[in-house]
PDB file of N, CA and C in Angstrom:
ATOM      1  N   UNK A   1     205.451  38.598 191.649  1.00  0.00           N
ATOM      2  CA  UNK A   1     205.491  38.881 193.075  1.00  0.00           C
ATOM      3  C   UNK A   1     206.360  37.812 193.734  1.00  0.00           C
ATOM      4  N   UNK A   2     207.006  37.944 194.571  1.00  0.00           N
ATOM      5  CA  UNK A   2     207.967  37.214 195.116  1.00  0.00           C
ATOM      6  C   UNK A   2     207.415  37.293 196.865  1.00  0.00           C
ATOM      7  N   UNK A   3     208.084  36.427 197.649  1.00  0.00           N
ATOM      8  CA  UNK A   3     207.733  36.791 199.301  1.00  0.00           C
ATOM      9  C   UNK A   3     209.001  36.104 199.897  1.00  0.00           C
ATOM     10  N   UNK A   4     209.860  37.377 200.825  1.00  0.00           N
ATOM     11  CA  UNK A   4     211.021  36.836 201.224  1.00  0.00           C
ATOM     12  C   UNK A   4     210.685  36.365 202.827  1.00  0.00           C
ATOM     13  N   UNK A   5     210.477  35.256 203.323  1.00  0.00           N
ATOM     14  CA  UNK A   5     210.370  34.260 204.403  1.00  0.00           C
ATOM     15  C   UNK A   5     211.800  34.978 205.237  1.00  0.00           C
ATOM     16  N   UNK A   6     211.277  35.290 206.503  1.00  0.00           N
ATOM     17  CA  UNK A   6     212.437  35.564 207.391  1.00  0.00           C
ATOM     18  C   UNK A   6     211.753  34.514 208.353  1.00  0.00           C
ATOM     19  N   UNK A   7     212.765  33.417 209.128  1.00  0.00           N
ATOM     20  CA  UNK A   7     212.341  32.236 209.648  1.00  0.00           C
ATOM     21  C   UNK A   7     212.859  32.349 211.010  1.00  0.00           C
ATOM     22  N   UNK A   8     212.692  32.189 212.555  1.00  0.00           N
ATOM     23  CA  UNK A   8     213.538  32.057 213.280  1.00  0.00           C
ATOM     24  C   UNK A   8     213.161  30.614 213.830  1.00  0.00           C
ATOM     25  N   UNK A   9     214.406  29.896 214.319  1.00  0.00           N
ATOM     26  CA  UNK A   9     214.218  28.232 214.424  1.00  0.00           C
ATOM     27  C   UNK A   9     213.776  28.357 215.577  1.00  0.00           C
ATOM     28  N   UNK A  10     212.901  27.672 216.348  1.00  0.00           N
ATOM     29  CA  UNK A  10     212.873  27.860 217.851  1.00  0.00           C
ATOM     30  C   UNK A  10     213.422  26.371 218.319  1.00  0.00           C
ATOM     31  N   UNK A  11     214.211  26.063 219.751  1.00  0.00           N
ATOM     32  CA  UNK A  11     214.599  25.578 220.344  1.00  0.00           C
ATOM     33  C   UNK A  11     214.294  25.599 221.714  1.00  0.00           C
ATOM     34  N   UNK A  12     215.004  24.978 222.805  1.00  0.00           N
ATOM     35  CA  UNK A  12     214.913  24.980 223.969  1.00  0.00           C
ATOM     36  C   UNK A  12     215.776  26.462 224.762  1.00  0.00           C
ATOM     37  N   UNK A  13     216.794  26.321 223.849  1.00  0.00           N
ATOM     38  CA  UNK A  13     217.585  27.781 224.066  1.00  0.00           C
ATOM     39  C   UNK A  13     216.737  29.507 223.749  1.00  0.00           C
ATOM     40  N   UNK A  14     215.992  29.099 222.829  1.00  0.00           N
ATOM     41  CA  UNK A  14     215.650  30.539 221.945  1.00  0.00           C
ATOM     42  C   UNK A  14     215.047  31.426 222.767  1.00  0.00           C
ATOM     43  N   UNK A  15     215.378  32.554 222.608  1.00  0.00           N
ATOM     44  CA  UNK A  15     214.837  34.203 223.104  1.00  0.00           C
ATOM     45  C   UNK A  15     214.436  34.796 221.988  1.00  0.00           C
ATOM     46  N   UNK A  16     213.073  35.068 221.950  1.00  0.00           N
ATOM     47  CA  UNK A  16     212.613  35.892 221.246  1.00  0.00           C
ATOM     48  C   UNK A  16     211.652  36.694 221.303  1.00  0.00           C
ATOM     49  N   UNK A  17     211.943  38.166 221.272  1.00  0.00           N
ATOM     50  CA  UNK A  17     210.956  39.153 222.301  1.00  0.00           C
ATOM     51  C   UNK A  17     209.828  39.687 221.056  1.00  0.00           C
ATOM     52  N   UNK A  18     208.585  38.964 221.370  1.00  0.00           N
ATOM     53  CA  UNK A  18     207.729  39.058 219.865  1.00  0.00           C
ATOM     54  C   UNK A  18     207.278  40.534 219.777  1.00  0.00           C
ATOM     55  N   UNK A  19     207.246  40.938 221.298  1.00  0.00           N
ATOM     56  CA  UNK A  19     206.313  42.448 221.155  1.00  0.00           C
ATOM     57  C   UNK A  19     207.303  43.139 220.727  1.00  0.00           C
ATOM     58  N   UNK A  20     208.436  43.450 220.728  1.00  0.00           N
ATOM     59  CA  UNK A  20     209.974  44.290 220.474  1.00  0.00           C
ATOM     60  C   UNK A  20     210.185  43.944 218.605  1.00  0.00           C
ATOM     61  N   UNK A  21     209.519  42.410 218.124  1.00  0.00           N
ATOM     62  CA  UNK A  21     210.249  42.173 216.844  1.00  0.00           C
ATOM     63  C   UNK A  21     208.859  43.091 216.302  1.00  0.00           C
ATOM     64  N   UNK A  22     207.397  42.740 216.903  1.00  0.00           N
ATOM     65  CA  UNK A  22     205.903  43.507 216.184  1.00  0.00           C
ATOM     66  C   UNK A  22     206.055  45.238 216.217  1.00  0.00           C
ATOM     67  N   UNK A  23     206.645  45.263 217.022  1.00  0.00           N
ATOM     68  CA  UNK A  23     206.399  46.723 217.449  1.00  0.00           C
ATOM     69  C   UNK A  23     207.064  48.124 216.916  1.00  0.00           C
ATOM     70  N   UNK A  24     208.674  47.278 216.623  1.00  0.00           N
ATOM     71  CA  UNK A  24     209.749  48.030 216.767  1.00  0.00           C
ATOM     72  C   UNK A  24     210.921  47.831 215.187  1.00  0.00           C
ATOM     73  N   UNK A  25     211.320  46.385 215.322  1.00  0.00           N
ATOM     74  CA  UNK A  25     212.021  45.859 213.847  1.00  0.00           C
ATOM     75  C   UNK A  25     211.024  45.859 212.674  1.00  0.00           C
ATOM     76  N   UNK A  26     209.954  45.196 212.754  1.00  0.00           N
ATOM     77  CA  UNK A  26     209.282  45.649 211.803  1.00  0.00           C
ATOM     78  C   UNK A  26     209.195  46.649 211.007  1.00  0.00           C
ATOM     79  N   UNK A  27     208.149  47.972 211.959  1.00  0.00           N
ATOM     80  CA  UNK A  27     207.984  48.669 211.865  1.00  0.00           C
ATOM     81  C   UNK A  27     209.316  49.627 210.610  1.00  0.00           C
ATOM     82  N   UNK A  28     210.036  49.354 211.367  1.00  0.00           N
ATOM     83  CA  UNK A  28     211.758  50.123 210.744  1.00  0.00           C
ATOM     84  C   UNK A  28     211.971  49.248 209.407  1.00  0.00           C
ATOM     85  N   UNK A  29     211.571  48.353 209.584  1.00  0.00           N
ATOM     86  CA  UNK A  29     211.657  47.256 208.010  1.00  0.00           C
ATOM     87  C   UNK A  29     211.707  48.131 206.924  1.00  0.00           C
ATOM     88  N   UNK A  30     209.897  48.223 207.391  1.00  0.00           N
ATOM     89  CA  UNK A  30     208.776  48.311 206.790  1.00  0.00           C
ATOM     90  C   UNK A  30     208.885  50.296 206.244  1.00  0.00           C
ATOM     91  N   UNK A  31     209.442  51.338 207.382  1.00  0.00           N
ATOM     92  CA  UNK A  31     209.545  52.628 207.080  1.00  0.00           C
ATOM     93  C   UNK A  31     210.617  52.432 206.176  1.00  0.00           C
ATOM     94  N   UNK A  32     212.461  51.770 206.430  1.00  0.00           N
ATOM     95  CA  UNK A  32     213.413  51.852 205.557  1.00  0.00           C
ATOM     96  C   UNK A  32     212.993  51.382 204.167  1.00  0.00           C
ATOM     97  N   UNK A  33     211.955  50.378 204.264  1.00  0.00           N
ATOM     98  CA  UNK A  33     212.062  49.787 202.676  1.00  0.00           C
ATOM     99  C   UNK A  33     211.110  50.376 201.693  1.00  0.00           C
ATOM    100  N   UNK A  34     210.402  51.213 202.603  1.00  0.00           N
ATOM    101  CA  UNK A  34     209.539  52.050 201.437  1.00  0.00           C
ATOM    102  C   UNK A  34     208.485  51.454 201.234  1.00  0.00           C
ATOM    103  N   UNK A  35     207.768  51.895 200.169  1.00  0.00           N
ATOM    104  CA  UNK A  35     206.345  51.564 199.266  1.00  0.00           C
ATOM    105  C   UNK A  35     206.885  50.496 198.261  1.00  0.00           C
ATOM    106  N   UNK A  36     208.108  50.031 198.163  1.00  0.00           N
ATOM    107  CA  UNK A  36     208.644  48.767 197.522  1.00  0.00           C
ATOM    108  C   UNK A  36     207.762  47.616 198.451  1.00  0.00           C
ATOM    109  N   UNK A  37     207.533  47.638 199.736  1.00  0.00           N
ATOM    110  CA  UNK A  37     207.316  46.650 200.667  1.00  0.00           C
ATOM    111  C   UNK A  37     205.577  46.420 200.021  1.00  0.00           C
ATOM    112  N   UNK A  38     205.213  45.397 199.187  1.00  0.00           N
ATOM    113  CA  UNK A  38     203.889  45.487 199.129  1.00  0.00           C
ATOM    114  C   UNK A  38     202.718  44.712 199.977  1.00  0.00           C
ATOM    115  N   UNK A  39     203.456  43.818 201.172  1.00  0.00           N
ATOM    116  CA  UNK A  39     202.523  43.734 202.030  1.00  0.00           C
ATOM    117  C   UNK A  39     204.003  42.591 203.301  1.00  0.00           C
ATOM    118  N   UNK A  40     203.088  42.899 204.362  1.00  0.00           N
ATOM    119  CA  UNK A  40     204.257  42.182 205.238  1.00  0.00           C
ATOM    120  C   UNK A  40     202.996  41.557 206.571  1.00  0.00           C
ATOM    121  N   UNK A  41     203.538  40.106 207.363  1.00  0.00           N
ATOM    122  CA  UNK A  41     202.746  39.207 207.332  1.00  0.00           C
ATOM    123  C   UNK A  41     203.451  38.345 208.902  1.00  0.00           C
ATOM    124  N   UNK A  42     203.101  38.613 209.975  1.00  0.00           N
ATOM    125  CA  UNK A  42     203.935  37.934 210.702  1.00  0.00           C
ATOM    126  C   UNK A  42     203.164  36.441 211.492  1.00  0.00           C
ATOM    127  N   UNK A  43     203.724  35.567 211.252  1.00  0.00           N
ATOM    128  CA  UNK A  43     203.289  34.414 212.355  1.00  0.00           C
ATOM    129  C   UNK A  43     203.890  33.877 213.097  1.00  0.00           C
ATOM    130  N   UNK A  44     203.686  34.037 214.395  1.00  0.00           N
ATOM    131  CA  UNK A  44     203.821  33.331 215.761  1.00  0.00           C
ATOM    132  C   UNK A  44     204.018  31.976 215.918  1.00  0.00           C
ATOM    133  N   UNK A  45     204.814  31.233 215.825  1.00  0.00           N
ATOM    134  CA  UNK A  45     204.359  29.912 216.603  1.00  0.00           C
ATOM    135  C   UNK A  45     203.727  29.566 217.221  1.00  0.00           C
ATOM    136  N   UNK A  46     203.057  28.284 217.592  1.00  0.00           N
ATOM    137  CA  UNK A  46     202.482  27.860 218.254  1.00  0.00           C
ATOM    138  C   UNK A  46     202.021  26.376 218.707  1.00  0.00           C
ATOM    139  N   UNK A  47     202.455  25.679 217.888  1.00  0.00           N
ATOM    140  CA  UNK A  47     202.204  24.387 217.489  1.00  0.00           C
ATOM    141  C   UNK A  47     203.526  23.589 216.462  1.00  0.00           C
ATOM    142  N   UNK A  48     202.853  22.349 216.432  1.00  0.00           N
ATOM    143  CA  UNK A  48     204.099  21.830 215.570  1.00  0.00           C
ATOM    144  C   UNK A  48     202.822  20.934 215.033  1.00  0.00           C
ATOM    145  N   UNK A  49     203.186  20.025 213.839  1.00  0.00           N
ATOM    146  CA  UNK A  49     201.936  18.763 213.479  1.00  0.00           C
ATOM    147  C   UNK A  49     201.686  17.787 214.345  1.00  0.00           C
ATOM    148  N   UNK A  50     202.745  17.511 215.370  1.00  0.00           N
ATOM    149  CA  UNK A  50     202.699  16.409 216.568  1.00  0.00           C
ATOM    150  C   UNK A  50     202.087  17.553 217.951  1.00  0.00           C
ATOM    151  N   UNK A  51     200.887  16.638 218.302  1.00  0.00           N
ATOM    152  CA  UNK A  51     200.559  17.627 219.513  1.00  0.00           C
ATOM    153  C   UNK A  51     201.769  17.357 220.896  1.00  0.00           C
ATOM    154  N   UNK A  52     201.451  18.469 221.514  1.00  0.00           N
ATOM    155  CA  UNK A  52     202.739  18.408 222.382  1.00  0.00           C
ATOM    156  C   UNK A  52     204.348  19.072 222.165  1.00  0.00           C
ATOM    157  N   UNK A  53     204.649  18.946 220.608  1.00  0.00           N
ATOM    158  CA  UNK A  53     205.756  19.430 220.611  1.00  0.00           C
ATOM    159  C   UNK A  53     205.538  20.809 220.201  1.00  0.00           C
ATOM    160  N   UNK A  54     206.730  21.496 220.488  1.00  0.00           N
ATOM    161  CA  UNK A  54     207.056  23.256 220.174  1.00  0.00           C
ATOM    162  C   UNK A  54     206.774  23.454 218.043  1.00  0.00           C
ATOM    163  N   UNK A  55     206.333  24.515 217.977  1.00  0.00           N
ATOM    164  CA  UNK A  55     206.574  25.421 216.715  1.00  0.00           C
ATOM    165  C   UNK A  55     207.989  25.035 216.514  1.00  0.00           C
ATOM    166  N   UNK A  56     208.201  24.258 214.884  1.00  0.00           N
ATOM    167  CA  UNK A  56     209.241  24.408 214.602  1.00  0.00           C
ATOM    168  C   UNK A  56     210.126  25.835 214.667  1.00  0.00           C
ATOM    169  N   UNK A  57     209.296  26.976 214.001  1.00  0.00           N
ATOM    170  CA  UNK A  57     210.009  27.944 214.193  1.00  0.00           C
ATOM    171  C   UNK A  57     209.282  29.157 215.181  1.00  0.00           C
ATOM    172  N   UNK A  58     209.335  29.858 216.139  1.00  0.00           N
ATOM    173  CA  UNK A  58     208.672  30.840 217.044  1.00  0.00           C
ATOM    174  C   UNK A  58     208.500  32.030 216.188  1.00  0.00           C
ATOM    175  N   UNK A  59     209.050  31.932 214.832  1.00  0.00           N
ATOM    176  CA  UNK A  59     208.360  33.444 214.158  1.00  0.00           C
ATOM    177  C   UNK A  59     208.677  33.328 213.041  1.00  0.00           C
ATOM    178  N   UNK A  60     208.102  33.843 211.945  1.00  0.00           N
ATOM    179  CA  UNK A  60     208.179  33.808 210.582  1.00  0.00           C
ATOM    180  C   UNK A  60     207.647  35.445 210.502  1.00  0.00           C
ATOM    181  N   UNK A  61     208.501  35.732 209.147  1.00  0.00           N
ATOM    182  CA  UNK A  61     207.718  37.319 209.188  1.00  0.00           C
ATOM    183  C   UNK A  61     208.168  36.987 207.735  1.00  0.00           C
ATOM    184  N   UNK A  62     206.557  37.736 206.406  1.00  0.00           N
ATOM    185  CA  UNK A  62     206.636  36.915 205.373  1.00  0.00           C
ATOM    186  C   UNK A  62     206.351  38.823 205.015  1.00  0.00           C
ATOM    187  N   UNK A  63     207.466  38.987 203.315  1.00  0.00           N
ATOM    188  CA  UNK A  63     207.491  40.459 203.343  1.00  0.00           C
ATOM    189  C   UNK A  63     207.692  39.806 201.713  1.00  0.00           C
ATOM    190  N   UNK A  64     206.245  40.857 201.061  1.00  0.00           N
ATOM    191  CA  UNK A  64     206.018  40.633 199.311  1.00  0.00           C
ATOM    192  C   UNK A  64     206.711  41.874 198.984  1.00  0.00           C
ATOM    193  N   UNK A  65     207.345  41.485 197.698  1.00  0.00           N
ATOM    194  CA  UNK A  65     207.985  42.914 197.117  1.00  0.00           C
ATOM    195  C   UNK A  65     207.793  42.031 195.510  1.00  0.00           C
ATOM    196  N   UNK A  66     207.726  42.902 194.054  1.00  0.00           N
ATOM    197  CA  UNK A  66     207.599  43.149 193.094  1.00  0.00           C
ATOM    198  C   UNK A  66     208.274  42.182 192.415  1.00  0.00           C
ATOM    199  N   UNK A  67     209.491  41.926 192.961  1.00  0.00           N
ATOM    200  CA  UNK A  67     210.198  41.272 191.794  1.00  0.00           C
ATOM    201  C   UNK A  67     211.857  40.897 193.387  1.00  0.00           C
ATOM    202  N   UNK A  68     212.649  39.938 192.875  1.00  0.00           N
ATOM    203  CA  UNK A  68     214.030  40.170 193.981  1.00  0.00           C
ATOM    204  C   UNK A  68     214.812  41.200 193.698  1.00  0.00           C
ATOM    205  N   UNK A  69     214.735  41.760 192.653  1.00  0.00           N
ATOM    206  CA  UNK A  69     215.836  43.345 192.149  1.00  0.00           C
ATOM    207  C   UNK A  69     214.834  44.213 192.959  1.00  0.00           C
ATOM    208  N   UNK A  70     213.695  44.183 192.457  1.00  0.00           N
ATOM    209  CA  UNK A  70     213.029  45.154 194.025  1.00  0.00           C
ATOM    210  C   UNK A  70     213.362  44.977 195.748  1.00  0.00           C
ATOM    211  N   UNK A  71     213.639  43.865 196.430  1.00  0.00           N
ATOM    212  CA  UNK A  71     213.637  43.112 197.302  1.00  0.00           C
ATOM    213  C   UNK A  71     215.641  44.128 197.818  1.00  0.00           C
ATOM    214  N   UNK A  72     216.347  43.452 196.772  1.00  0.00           N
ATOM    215  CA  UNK A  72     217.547  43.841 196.707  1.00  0.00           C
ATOM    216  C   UNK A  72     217.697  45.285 197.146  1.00  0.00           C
ATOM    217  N   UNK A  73     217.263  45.785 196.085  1.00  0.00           N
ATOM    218  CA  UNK A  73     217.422  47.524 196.163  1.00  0.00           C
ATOM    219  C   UNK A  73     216.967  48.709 196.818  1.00  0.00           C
ATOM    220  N   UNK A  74     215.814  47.324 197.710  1.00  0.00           N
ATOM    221  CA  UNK A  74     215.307  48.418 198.801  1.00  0.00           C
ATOM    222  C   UNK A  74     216.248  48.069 200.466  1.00  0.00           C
ATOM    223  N   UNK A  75     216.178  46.718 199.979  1.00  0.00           N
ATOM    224  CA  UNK A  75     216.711  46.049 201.542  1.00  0.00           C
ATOM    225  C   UNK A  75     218.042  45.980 201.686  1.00  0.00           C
ATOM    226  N   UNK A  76     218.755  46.061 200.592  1.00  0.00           N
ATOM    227  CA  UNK A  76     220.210  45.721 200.404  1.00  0.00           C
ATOM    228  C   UNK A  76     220.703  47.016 201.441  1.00  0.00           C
ATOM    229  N   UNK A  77     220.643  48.298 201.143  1.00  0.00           N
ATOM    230  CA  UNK A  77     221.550  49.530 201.723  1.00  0.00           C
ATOM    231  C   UNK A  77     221.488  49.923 202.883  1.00  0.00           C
ATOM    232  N   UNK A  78     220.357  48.053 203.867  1.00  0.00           N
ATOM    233  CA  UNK A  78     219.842  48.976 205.040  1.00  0.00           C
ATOM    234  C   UNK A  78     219.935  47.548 205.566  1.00  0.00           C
ATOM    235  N   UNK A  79     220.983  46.578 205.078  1.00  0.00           N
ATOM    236  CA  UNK A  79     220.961  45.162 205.661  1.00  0.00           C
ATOM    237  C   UNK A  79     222.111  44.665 206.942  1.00  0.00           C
ATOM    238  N   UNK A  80     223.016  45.859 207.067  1.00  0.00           N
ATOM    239  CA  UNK A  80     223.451  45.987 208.767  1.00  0.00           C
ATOM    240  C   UNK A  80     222.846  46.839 209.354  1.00  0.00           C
ATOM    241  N   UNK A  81     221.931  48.129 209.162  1.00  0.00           N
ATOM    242  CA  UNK A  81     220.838  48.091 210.714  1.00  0.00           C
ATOM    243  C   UNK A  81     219.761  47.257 211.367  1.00  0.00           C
ATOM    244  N   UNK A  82     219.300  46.410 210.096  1.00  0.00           N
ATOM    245  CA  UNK A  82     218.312  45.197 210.359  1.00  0.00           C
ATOM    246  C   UNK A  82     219.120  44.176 211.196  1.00  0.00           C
ATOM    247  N   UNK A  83     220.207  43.828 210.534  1.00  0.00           N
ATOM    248  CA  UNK A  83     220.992  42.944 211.432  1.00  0.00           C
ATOM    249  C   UNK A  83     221.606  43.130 212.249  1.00  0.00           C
ATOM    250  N   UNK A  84     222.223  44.712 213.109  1.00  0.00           N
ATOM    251  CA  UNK A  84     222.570  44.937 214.176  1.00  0.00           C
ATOM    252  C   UNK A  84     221.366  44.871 215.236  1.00  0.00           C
ATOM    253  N   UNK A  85     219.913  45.415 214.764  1.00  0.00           N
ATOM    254  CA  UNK A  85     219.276  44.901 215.531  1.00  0.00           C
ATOM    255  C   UNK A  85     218.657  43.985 216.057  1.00  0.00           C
ATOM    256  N   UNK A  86     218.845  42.887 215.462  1.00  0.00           N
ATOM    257  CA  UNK A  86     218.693  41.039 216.279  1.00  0.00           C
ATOM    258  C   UNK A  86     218.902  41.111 217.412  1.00  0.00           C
ATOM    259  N   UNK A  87     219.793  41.893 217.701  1.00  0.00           N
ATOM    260  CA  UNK A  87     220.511  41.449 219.395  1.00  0.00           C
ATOM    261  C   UNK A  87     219.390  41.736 220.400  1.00  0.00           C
ATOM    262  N   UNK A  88     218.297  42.914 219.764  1.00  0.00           N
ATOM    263  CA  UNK A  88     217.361  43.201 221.219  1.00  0.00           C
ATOM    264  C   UNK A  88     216.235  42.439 221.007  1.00  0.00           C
ATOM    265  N   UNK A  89     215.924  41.315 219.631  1.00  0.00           N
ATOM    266  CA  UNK A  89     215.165  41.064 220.038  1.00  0.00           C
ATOM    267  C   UNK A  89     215.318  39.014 220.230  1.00  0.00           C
ATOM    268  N   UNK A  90     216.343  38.956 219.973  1.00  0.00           N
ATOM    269  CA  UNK A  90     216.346  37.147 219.718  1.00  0.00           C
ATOM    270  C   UNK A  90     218.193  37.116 220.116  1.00  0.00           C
ATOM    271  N   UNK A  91     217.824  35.621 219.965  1.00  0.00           N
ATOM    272  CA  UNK A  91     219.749  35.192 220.457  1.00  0.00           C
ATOM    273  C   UNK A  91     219.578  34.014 218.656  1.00  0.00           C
ATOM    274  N   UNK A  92     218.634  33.554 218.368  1.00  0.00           N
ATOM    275  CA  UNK A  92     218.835  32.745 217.205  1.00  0.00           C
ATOM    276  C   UNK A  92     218.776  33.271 215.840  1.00  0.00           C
ATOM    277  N   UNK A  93     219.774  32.958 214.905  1.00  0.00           N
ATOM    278  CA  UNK A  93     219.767  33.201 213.317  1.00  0.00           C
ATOM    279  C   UNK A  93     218.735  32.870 212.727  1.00  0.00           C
ATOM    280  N   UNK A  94     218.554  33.314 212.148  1.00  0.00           N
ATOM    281  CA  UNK A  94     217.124  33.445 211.397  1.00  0.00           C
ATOM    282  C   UNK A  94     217.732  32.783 209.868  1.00  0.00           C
ATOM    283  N   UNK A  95     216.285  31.920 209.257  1.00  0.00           N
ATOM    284  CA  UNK A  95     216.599  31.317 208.115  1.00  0.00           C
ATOM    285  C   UNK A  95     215.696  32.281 207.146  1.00  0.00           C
ATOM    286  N   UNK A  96     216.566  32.317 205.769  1.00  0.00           N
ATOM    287  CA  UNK A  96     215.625  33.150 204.716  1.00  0.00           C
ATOM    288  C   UNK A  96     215.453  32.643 204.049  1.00  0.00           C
ATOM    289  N   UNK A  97     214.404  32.760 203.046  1.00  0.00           N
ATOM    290  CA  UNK A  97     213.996  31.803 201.729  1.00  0.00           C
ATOM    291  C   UNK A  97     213.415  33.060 201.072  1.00  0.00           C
ATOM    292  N   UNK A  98     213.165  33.317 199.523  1.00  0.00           N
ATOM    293  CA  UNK A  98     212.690  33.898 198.821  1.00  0.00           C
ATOM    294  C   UNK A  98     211.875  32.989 197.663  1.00  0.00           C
ATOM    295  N   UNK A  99     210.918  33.867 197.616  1.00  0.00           N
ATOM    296  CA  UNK A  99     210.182  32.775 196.983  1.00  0.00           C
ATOM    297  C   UNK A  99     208.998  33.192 196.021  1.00  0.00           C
ATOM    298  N   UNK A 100     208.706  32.108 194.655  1.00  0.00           N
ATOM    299  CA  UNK A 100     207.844  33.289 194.154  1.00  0.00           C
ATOM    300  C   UNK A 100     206.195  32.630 194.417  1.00  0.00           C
ATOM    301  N   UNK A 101     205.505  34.093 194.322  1.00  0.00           N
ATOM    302  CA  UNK A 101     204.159  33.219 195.141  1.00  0.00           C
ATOM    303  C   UNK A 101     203.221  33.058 193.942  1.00  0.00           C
ATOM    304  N   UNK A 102     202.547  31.886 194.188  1.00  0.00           N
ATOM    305  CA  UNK A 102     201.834  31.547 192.509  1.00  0.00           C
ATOM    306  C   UNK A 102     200.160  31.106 193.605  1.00  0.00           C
ATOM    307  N   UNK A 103     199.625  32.015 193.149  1.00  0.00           N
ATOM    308  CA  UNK A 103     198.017  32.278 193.714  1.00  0.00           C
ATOM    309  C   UNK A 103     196.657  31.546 192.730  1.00  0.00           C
ATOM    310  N   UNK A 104     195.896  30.708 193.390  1.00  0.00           N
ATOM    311  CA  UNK A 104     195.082  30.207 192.444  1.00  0.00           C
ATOM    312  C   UNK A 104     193.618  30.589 192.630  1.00  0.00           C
TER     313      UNK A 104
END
């Protein structure tokens, strides 16, 4: 099992419309990528470890798939409508990480 980390950095600049990314990008993720998608996971910012300061990042959305050739072959043929739609919901690039998850 693998889990591909979609990260957005938050700043003083950042726009990011959470009900539009929960409601709407997701959702379309989650219909384009099929039953490949075996579970998907979003967290909010809210905090940082120093009280007072901002969430390093204002959203993380954490999406398990089978293996990265699964990950690839579902997400790959549908990776400029995901990314044309950023524009309605954020102004910041988003960081990705893939990763494999080891459960104890």
């Amino acid at each position: 099992m693998i889990k591909v980390s979609v990260m957005y950095p938050n700043s003083k600049d950042v726009q990011f419309d959470a009900d539009y990314y929960k409601n709407t990008h997701l959702p379309m993720v989650s219909k384009l990528v099929g039953n490949t998608l075996k579970d998907l996971e979003l967290n909010l910012g809210i905090a940082s470890r120093v009280p007072g300061e901002p969430a390093p990042y204002v959203a993380i959305a954490h999406l398990k798939f089978d293996s990265i050739e699964t990950f690839q072959e579902s997400f790959g043929p549908h990776a400029e409508t995901f990314a044309a739609d950023t524009k309605n919901y954020t102004n910041v690039q988003a960081e990705l990480q893939i990763s494999n998850v080891v459960t104890f």
